[in-house]
C-alpha atoms as a PDB file:
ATOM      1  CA  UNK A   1     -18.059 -44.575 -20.084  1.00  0.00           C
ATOM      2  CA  UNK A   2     -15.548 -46.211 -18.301  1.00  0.00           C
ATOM      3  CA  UNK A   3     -12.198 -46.225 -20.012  1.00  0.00           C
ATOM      4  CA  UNK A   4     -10.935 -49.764 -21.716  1.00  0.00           C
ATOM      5  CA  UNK A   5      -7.989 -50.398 -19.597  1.00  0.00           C
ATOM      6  CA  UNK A   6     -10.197 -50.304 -16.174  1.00  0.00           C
ATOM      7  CA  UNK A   7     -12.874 -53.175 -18.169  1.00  0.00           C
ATOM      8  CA  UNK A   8      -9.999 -55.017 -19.585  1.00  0.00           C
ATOM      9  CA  UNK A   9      -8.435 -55.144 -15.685  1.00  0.00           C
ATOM     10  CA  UNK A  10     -11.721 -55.909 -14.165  1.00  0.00           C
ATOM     11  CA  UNK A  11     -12.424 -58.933 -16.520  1.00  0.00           C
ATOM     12  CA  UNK A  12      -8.927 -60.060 -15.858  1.00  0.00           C
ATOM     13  CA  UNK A  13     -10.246 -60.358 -12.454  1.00  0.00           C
ATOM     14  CA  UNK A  14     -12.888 -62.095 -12.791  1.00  0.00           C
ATOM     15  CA  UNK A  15     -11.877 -65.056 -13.848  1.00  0.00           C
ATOM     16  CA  UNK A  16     -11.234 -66.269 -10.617  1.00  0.00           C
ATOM     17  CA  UNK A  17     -14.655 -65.632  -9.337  1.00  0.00           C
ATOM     18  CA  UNK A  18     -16.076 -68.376 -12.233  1.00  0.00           C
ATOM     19  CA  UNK A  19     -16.887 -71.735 -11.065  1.00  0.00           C
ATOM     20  CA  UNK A  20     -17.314 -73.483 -14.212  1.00  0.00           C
ATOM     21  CA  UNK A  21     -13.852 -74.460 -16.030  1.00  0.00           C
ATOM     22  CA  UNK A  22     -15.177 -73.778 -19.528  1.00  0.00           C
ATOM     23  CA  UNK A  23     -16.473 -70.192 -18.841  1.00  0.00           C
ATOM     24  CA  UNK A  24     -12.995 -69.648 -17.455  1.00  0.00           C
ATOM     25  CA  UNK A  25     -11.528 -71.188 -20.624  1.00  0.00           C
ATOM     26  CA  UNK A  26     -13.786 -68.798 -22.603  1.00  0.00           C
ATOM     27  CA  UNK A  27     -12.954 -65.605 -20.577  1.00  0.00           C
ATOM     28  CA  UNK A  28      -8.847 -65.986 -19.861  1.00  0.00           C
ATOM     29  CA  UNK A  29      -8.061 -67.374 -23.883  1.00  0.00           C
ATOM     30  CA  UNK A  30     -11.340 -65.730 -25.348  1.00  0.00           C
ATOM     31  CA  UNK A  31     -12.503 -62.537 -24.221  1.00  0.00           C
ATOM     32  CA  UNK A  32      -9.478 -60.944 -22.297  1.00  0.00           C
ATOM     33  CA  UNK A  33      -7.140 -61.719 -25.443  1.00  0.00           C
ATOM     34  CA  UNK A  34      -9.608 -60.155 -27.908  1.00  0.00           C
ATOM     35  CA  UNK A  35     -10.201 -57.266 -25.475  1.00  0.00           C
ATOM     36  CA  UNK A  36      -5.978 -56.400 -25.564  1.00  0.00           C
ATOM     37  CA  UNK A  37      -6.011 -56.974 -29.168  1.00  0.00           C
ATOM     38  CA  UNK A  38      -8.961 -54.603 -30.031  1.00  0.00           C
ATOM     39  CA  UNK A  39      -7.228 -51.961 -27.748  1.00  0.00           C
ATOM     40  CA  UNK A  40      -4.126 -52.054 -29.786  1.00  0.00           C
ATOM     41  CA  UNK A  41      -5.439 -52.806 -33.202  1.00  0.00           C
ATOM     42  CA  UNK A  42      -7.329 -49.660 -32.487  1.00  0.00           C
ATOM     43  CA  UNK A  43      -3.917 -47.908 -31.315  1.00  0.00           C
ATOM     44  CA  UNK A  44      -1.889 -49.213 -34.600  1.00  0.00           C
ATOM     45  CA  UNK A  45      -4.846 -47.917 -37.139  1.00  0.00           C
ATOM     46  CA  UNK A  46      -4.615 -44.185 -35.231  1.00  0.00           C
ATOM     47  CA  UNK A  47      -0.777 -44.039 -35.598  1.00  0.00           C
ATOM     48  CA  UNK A  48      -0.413 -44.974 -39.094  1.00  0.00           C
ATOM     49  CA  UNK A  49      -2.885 -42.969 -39.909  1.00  0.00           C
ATOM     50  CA  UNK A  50      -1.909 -39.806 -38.174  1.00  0.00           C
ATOM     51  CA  UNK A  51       1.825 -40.409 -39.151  1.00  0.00           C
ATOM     52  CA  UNK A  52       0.960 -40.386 -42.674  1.00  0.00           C
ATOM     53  CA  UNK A  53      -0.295 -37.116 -42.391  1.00  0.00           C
ATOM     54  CA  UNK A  54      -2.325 -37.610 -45.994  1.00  0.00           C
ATOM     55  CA  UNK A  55       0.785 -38.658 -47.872  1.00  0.00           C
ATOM     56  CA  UNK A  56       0.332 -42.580 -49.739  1.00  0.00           C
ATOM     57  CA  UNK A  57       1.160 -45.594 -47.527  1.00  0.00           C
ATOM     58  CA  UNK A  58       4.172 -47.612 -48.374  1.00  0.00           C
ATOM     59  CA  UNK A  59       2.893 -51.486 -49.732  1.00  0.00           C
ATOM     60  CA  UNK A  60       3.645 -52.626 -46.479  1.00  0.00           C
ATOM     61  CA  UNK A  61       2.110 -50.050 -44.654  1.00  0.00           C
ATOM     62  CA  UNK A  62      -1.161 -50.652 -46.227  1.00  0.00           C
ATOM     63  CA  UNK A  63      -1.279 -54.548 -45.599  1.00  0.00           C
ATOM     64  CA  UNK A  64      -0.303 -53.615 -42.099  1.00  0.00           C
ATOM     65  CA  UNK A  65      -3.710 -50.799 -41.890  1.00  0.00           C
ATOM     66  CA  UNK A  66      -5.746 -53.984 -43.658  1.00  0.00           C
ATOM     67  CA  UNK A  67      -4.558 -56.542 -41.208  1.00  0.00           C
ATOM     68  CA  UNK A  68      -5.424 -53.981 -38.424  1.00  0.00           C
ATOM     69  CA  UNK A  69      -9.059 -53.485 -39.761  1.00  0.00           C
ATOM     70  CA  UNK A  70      -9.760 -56.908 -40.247  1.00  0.00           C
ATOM     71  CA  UNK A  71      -8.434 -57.795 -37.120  1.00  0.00           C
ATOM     72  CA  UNK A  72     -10.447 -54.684 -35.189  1.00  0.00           C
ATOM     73  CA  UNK A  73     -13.980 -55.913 -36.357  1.00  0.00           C
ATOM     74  CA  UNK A  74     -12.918 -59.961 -36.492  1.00  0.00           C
ATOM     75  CA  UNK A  75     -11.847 -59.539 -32.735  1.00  0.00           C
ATOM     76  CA  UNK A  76     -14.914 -57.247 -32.164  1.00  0.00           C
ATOM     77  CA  UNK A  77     -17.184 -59.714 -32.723  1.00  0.00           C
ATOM     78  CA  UNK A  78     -15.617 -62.700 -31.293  1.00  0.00           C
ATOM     79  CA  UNK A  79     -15.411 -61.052 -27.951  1.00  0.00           C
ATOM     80  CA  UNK A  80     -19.184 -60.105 -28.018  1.00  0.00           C
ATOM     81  CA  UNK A  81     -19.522 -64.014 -29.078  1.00  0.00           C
ATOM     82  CA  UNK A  82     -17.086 -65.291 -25.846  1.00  0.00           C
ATOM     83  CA  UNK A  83     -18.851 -62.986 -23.543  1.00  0.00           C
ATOM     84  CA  UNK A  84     -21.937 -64.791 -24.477  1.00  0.00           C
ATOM     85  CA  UNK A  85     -20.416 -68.316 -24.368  1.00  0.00           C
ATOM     86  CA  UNK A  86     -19.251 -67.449 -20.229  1.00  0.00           C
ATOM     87  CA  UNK A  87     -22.358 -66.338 -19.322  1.00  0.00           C
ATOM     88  CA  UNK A  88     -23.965 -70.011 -20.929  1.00  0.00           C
ATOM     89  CA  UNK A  89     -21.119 -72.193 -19.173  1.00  0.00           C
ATOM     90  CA  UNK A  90     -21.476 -70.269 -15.903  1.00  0.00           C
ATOM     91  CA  UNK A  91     -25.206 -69.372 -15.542  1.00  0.00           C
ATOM     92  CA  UNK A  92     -27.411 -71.951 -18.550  1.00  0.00           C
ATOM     93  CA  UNK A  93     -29.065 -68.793 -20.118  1.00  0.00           C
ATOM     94  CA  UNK A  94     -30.642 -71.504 -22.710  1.00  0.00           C
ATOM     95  CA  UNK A  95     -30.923 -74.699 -21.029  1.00  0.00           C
ATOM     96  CA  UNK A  96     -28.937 -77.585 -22.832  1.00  0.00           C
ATOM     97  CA  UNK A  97     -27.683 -75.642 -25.500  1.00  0.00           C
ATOM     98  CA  UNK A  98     -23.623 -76.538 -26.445  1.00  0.00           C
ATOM     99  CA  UNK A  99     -21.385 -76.103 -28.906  1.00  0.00           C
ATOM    100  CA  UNK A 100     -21.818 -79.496 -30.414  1.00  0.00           C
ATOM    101  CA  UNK A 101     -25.330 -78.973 -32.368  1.00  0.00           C
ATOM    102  CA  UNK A 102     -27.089 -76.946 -33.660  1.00  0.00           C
ATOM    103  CA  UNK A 103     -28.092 -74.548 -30.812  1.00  0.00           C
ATOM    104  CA  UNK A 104     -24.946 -73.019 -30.665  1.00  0.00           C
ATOM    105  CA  UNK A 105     -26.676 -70.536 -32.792  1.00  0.00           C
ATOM    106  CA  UNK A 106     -28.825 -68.800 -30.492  1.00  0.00           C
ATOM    107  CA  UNK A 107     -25.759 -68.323 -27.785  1.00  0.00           C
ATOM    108  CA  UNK A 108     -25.119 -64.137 -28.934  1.00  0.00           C
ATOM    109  CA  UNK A 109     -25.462 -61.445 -26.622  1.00  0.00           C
ATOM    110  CA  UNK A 110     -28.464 -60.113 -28.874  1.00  0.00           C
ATOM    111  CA  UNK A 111     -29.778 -63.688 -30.044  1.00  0.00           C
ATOM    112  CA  UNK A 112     -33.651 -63.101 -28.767  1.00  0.00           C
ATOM    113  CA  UNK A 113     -33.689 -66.716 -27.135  1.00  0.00           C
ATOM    114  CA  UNK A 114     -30.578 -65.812 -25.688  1.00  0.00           C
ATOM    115  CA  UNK A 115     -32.113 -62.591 -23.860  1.00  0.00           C
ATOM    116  CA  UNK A 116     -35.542 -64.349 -23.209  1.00  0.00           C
ATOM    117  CA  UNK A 117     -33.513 -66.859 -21.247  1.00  0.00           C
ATOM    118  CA  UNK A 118     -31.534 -64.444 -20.140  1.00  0.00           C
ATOM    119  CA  UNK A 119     -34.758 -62.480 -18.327  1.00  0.00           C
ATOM    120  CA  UNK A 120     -35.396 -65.180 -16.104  1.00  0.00           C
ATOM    121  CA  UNK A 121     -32.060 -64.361 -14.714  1.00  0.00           C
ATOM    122  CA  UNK A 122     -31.623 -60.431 -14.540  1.00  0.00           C
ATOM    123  CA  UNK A 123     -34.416 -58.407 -16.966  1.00  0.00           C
ATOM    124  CA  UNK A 124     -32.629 -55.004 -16.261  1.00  0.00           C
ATOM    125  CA  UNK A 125     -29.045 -56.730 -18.285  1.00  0.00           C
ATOM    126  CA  UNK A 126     -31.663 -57.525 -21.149  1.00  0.00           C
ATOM    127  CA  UNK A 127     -33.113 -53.856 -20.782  1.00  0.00           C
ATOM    128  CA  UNK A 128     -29.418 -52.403 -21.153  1.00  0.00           C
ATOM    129  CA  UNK A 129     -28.658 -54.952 -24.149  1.00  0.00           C
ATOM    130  CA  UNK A 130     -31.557 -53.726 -26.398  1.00  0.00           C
ATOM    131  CA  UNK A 131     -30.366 -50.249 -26.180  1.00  0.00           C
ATOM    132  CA  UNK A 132     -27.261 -51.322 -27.974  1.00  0.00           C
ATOM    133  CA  UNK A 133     -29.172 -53.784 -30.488  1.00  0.00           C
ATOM    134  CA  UNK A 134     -29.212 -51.179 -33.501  1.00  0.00           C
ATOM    135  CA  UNK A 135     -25.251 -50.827 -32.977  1.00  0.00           C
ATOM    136  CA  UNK A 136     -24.417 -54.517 -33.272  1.00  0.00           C
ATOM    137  CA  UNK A 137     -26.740 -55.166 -36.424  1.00  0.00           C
ATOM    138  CA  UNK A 138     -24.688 -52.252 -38.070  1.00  0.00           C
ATOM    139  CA  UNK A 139     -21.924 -53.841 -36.671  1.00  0.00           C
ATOM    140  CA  UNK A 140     -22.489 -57.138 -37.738  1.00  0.00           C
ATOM    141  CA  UNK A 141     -21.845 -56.685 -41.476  1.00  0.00           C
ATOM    142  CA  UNK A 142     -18.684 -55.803 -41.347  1.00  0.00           C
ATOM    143  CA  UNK A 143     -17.997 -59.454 -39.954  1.00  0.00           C
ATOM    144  CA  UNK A 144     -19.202 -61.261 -42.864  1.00  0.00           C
ATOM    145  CA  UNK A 145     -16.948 -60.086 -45.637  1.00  0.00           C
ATOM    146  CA  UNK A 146     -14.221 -60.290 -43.326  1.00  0.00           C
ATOM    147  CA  UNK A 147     -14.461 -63.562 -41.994  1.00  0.00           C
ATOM    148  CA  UNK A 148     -15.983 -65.178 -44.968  1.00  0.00           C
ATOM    149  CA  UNK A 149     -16.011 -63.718 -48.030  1.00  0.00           C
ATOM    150  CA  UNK A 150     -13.622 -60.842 -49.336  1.00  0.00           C
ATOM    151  CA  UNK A 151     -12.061 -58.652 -46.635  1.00  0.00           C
ATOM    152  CA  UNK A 152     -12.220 -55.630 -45.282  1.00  0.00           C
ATOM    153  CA  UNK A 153     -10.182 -53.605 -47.690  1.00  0.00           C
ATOM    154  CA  UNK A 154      -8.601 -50.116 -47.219  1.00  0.00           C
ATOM    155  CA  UNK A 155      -6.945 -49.088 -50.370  1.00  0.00           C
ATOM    156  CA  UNK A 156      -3.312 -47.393 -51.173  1.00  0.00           C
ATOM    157  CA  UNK A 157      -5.178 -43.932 -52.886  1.00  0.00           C
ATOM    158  CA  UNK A 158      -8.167 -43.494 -54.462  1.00  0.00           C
ATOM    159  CA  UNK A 159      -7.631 -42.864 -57.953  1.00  0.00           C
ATOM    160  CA  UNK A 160      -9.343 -39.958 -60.106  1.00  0.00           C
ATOM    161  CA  UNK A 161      -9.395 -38.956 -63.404  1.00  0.00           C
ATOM    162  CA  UNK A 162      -6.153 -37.318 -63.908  1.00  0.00           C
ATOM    163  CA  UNK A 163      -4.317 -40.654 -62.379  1.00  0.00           C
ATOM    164  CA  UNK A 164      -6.182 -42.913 -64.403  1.00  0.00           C
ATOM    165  CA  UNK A 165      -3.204 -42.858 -67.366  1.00  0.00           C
ATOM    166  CA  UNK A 166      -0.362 -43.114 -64.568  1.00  0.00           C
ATOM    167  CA  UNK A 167      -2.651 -46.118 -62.819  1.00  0.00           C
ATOM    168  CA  UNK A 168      -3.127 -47.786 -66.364  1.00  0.00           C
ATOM    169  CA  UNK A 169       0.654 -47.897 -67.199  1.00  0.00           C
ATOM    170  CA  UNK A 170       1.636 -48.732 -63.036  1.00  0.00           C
ATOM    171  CA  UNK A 171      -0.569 -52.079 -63.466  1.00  0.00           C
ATOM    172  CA  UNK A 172       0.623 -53.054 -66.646  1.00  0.00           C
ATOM    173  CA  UNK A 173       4.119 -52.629 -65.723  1.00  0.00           C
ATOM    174  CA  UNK A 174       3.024 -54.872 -62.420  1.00  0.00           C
ATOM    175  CA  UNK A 175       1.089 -57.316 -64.366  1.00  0.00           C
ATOM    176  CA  UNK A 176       4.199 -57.818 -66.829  1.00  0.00           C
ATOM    177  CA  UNK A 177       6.221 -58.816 -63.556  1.00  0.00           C
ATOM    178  CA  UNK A 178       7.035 -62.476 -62.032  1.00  0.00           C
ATOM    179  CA  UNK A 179       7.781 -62.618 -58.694  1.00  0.00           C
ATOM    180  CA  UNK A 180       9.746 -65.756 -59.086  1.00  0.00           C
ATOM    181  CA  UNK A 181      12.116 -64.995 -61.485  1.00  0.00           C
ATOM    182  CA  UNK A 182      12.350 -61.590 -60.256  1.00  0.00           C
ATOM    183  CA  UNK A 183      11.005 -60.332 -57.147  1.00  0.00           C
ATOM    184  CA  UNK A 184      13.230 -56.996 -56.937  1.00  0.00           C
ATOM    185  CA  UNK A 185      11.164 -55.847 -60.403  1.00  0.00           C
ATOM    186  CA  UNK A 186       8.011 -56.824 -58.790  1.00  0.00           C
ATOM    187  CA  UNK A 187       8.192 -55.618 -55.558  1.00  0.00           C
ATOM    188  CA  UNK A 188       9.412 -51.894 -57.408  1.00  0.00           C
ATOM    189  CA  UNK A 189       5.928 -52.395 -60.078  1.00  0.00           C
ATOM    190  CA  UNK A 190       3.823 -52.949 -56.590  1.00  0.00           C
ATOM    191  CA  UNK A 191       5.116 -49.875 -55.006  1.00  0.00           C
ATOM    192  CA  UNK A 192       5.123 -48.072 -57.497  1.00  0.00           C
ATOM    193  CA  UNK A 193       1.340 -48.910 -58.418  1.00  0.00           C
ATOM    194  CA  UNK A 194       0.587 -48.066 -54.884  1.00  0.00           C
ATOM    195  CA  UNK A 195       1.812 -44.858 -55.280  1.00  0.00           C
ATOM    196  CA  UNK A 196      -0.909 -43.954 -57.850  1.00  0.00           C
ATOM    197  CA  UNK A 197      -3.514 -41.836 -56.315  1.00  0.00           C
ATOM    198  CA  UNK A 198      -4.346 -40.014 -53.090  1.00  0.00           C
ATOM    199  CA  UNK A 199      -4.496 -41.666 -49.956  1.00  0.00           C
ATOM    200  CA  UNK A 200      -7.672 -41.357 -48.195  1.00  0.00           C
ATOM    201  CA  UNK A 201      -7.936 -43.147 -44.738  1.00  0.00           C
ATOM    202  CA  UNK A 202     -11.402 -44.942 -46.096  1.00  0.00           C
ATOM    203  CA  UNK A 203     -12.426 -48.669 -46.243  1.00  0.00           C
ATOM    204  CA  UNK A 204     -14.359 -50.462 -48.767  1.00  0.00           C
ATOM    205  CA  UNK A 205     -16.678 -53.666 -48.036  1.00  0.00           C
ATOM    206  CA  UNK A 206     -17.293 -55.616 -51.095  1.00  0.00           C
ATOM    207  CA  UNK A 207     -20.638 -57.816 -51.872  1.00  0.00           C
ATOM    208  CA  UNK A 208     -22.133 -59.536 -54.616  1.00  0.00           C
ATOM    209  CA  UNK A 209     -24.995 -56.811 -54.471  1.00  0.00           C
ATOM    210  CA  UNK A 210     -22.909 -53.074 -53.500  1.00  0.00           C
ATOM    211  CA  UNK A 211     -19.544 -52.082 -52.306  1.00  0.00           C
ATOM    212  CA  UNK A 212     -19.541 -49.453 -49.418  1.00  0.00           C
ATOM    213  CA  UNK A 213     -17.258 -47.035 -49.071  1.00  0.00           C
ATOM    214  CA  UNK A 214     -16.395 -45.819 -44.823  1.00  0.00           C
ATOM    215  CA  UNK A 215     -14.364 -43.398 -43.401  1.00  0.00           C
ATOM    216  CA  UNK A 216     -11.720 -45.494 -41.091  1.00  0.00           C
ATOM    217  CA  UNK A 217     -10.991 -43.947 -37.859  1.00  0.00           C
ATOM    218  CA  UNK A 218     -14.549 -42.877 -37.840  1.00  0.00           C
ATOM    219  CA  UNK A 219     -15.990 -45.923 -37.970  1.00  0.00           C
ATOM    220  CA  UNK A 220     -13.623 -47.681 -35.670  1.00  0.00           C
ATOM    221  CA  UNK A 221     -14.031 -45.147 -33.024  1.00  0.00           C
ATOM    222  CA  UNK A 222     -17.934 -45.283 -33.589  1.00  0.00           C
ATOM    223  CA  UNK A 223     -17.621 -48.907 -32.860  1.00  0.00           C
ATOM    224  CA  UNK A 224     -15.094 -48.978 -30.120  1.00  0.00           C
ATOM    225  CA  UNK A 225     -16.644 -46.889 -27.619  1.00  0.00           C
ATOM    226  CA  UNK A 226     -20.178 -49.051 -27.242  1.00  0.00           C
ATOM    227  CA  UNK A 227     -17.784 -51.870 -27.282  1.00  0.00           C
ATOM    228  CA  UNK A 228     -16.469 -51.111 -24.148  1.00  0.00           C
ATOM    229  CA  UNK A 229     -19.806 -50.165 -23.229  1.00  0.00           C
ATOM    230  CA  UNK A 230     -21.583 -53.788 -23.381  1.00  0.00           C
ATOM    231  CA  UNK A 231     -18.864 -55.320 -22.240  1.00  0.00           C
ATOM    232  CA  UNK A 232     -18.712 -52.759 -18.945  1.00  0.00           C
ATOM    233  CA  UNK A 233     -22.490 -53.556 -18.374  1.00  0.00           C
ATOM    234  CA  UNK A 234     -22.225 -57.008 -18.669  1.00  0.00           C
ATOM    235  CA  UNK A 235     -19.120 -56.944 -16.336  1.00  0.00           C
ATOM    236  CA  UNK A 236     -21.674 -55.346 -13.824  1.00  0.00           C
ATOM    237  CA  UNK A 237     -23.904 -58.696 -14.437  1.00  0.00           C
ATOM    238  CA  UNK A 238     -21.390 -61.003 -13.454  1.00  0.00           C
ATOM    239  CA  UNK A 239     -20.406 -59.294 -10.472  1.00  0.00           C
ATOM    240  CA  UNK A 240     -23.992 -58.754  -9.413  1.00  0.00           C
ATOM    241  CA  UNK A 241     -25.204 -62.393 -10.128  1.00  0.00           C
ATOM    242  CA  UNK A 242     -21.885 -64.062  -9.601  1.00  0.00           C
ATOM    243  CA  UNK A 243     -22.313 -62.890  -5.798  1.00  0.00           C
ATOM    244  CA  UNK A 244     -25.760 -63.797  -5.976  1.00  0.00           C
ATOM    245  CA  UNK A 245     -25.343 -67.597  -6.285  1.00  0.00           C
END
């Protein structure tokens, strides 16, 4: 695999060699300013993590890891989405189809009318992409919650058995707070709730039907590296058919 900062440098540079102005819109505000974003979001979550060095978070540590996470997998996805959004402006993979109606659906890199249009084009692109299809439908629900329902959510410890007393008084004291009339009390009763616990460097999707619990770095760096592996191969379509036209 290529590494990230030669993709992110090579996409930079393509968006001269588009000819239509809203694949270039997509690509330069779209895909090149998820692809930094994802690079350092991914950066941020490794520091504070290996900084803490399995001690608890500060409050404002923790919202910074959850605003990482969400951003990782919201980003993620949005620059699989823009890649596929170029390649409609620039090439019609589904003839007609906009983002005014309803067939703005099928535009996805893994959408199977996208890739059936996308045959008639360059089959061997469509050949890499399925390799990669079990990776984005795992990938896929961590969009959801994020995006749409509750977040992404890694917590300040996990809390056993012998903190369940000190929890139980923390969040009283918290609950018996009020930020308005005294936010110096509150702010004390948060940290000292988030205290409670051992840190583990785990995230937790909630659903109506199960909450999942994932180790963090490991799953980010499980996702990042095929990340930059789509996008790399798909780089290598638009140079091949960009040339071609």
């Amino acid at each position: 695999m290529r590494r990230d900062i030669y993709v992110i440098g090579d996409y930079q540079s393509l968006v001269s060699k588009l000819s239509d102005e809203r694949a270039c819109k997509y690509l330069f505000y779209g895909f090149n300013m998820r692809a930094l974003q994802i690079k350092e979001t991914k950066f941020q979550l490794s520091q504070t993590i290996e900084k803490a060095g399995g001690n608890n978070l500060s409050p404002y540590d923790i919202c910074q890891v959850n605003i990482f996470l969400n951003a990782f997998y919201l980003n993620m996805l949005g620059a699989l989405d823009n890649l596929a959004w170029i390649m409609q402006h620039e090439f019609s993979i589904i003839d007609g189809a906009n983002e005014s109606d309803k067939s703005r659906n099928c535009i996805g890199l893994f959408h199977k009318k996208f890739q059936d249009g996308l045959k008639r084009i360059d089959g061997e692109t469509v050949d890499l992409l399925i390799k990669y299809h079990q990776w984005f439908s795992e990938l896929k629900k961590f969009r959801d919650p994020a995006a749409h329902r509750m977040p992404l959510y890694c917590p300040p410890g996990l809390v056993t058995s012998q903190h369940q007393d000190q929890y139980n008084a923390a969040a009283d004291k918290l609950l018996a707070q009020n930020y308005m009339k005294d936010p110096s009390s509150y702010m004390g009763a948060q940290y000292e709730l988030s205290m409670v616990g051992i840190f583990q460097p785990v995230f937790i999707t909630f659903s109506e039907f199960d909450d999942m619990l994932y180790p963090l770095l490991r799953t980010i760096e499980s996702d990042y590296h095929p990340f930059w592996e789509v996008t790399d191969c798909m780089l290598g379509f638009f140079y091949k058919n960009l040339t071609s036209q």
